[in-house]
N, C-alpha and C. Protein backbone atom coordinates (compact mmCIF):
# COMPACT_ATOMS: atom_id res chain seq x y z
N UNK A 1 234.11 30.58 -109.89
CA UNK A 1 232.71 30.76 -109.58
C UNK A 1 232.53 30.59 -108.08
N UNK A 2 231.75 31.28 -107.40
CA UNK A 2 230.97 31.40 -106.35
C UNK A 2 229.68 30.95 -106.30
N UNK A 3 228.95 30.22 -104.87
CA UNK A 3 228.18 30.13 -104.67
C UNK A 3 227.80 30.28 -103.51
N UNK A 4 226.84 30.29 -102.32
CA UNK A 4 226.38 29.85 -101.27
C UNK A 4 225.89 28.71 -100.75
N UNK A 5 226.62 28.21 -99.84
CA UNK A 5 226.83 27.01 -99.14
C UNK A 5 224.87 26.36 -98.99
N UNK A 6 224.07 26.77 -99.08
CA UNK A 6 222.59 26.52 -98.99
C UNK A 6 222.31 26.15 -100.52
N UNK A 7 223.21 27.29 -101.31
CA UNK A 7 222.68 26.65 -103.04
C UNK A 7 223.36 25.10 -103.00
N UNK A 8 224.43 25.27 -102.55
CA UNK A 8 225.38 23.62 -102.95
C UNK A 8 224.22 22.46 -101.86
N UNK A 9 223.82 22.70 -100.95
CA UNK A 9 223.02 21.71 -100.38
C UNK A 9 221.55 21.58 -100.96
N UNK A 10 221.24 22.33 -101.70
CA UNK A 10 219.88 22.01 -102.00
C UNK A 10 220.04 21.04 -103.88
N UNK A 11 221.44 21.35 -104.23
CA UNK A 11 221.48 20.77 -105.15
C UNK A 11 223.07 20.05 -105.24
N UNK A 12 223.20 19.20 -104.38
CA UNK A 12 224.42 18.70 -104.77
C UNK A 12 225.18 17.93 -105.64
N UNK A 13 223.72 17.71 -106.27
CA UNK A 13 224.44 17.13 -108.20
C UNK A 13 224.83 18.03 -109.06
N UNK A 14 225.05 19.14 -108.74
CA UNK A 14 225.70 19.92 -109.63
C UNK A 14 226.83 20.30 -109.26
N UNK A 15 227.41 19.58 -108.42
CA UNK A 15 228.99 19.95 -107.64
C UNK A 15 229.71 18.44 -107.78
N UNK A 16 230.80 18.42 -107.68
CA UNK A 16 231.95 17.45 -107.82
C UNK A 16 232.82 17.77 -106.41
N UNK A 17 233.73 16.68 -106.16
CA UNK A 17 235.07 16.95 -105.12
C UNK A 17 236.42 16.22 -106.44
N UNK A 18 237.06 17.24 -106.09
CA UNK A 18 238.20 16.51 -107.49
C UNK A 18 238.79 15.44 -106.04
N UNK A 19 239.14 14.27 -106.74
CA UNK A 19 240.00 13.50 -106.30
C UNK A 19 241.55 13.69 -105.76
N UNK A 20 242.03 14.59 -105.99
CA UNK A 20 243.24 14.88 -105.75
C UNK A 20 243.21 15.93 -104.75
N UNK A 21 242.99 17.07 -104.67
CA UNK A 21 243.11 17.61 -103.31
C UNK A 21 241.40 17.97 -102.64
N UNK A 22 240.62 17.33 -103.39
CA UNK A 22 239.29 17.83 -102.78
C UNK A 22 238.56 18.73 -102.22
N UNK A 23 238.84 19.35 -103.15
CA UNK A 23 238.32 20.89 -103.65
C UNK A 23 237.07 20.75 -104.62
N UNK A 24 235.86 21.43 -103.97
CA UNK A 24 234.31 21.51 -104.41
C UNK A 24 234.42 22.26 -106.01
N UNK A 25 233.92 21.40 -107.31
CA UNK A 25 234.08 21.75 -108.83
C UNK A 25 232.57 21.91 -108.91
N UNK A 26 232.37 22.56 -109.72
CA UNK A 26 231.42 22.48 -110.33
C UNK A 26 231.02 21.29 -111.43
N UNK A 27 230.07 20.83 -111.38
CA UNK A 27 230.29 19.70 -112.22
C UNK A 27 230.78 19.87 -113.68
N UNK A 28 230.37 21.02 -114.42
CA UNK A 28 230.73 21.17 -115.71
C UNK A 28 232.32 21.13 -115.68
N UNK A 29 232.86 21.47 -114.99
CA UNK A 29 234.57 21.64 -114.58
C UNK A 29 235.28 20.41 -115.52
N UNK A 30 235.77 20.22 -116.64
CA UNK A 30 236.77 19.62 -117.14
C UNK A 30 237.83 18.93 -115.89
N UNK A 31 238.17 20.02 -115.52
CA UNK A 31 239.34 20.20 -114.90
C UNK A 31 239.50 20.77 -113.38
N UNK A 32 240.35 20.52 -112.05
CA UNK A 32 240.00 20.84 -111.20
C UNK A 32 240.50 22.48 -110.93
N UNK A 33 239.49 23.57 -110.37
CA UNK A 33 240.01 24.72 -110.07
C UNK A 33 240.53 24.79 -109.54
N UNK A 34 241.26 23.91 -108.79
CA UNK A 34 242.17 24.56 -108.06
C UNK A 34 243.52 23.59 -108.20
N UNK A 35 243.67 22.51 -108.66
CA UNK A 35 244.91 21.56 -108.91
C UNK A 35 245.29 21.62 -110.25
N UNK A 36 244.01 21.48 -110.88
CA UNK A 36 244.11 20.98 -112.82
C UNK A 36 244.10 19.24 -112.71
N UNK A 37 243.56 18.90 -111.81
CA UNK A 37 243.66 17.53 -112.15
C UNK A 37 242.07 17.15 -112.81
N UNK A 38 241.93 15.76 -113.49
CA UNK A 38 240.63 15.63 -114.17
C UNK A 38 239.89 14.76 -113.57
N UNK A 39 239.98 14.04 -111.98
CA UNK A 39 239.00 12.96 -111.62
C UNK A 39 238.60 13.48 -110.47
N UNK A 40 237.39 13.11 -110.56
CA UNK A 40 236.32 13.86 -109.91
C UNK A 40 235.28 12.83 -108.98
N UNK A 41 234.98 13.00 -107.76
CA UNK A 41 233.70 12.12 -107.23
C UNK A 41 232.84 12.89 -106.58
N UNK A 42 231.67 12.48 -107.02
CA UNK A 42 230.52 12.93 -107.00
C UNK A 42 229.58 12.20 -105.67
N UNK A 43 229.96 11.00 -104.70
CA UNK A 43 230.00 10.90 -104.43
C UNK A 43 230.28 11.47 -102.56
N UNK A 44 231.21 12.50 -102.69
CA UNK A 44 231.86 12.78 -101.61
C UNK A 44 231.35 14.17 -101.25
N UNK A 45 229.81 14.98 -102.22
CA UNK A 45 229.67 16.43 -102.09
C UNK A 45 228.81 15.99 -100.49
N UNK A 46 227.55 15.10 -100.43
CA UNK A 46 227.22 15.24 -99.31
C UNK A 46 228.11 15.69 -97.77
N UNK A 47 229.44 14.55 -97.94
CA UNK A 47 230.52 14.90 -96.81
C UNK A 47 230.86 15.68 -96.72
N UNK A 48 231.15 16.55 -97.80
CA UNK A 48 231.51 18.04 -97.78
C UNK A 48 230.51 19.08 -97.15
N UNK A 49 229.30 19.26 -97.74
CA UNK A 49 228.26 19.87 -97.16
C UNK A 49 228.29 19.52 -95.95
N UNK A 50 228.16 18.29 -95.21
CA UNK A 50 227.98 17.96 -93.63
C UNK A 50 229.36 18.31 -92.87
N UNK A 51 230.10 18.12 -93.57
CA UNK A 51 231.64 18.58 -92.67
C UNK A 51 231.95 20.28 -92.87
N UNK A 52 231.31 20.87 -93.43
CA UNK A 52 231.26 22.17 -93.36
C UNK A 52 230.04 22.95 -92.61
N UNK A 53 229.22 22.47 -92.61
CA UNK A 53 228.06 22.60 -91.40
C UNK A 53 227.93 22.59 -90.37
N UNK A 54 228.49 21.48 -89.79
CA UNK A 54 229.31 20.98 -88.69
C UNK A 54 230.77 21.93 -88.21
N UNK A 55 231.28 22.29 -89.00
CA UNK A 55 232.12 23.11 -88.90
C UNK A 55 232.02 24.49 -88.33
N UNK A 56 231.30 24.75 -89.29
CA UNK A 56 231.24 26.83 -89.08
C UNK A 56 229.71 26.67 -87.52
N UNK A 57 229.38 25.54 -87.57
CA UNK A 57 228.21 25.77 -86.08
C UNK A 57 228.94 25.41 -84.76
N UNK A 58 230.10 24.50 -84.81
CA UNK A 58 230.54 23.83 -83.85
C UNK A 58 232.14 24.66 -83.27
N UNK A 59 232.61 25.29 -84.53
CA UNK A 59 234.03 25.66 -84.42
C UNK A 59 233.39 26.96 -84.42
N UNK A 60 232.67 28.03 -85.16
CA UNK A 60 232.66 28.73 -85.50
C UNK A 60 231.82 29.88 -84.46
N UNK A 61 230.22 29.15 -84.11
CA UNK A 61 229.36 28.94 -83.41
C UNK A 61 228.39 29.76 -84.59
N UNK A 62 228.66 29.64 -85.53
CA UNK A 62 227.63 30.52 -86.61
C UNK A 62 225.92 29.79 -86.15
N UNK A 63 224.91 30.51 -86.55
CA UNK A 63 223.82 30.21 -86.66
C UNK A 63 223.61 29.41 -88.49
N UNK A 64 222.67 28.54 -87.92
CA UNK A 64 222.45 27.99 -89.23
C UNK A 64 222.07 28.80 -90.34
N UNK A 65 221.07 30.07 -90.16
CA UNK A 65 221.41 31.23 -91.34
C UNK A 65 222.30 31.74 -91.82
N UNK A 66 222.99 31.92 -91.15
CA UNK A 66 224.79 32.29 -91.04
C UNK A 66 225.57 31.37 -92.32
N UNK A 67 225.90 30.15 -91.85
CA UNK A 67 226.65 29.18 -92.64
C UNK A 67 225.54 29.15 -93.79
N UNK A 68 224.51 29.10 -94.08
CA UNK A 68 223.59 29.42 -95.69
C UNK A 68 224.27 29.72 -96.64
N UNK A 69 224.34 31.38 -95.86
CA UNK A 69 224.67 32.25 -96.46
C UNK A 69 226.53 32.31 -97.16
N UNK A 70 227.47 31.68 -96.25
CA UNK A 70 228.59 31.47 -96.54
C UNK A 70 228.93 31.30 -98.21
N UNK A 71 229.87 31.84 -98.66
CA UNK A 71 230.35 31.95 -100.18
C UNK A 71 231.36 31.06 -100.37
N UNK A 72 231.14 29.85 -101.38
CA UNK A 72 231.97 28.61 -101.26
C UNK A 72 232.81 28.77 -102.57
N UNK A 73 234.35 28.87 -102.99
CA UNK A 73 234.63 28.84 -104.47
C UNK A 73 234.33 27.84 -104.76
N UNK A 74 234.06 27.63 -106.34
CA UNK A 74 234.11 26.32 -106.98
C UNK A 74 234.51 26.20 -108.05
């Protein structure tokens, strides 16, 4: 599944970071998409959102519409 980086910030209780390589799940996710591992923190989506924001404006020089719009797997 896909989303846009603006949907995951306006609702970040519906996203997970699996514990093991910390990779953005969807919360329904059993399992992690991209490892298969099963522990998950819910905890760690804000850091994600801010370290990717920070990212694509600072490294990238995107405009904040820009990074919105960005397509995140999950």
């Amino acid at each position: 599944m896909t989303t846009q980086l603006h949907r995951i910030a306006q609702k970040p209780s519906d996203y997970t970071i699996c514990e093991s390589c910390h990779k953005l799940n969807w919360y329904e996710n059993e399992v992690c998409c991209e490892c298969g591992e099963s522990e998950f923190n819910d905890n760690l989506v804000l850091g994600y959102i801010e370290h990717e924001y920070r990212f694509y404006e600072e490294e990238e020089g995107y405009s904040e519409s820009e990074i919105d719009d960005i397509e995140i797997e999950c």
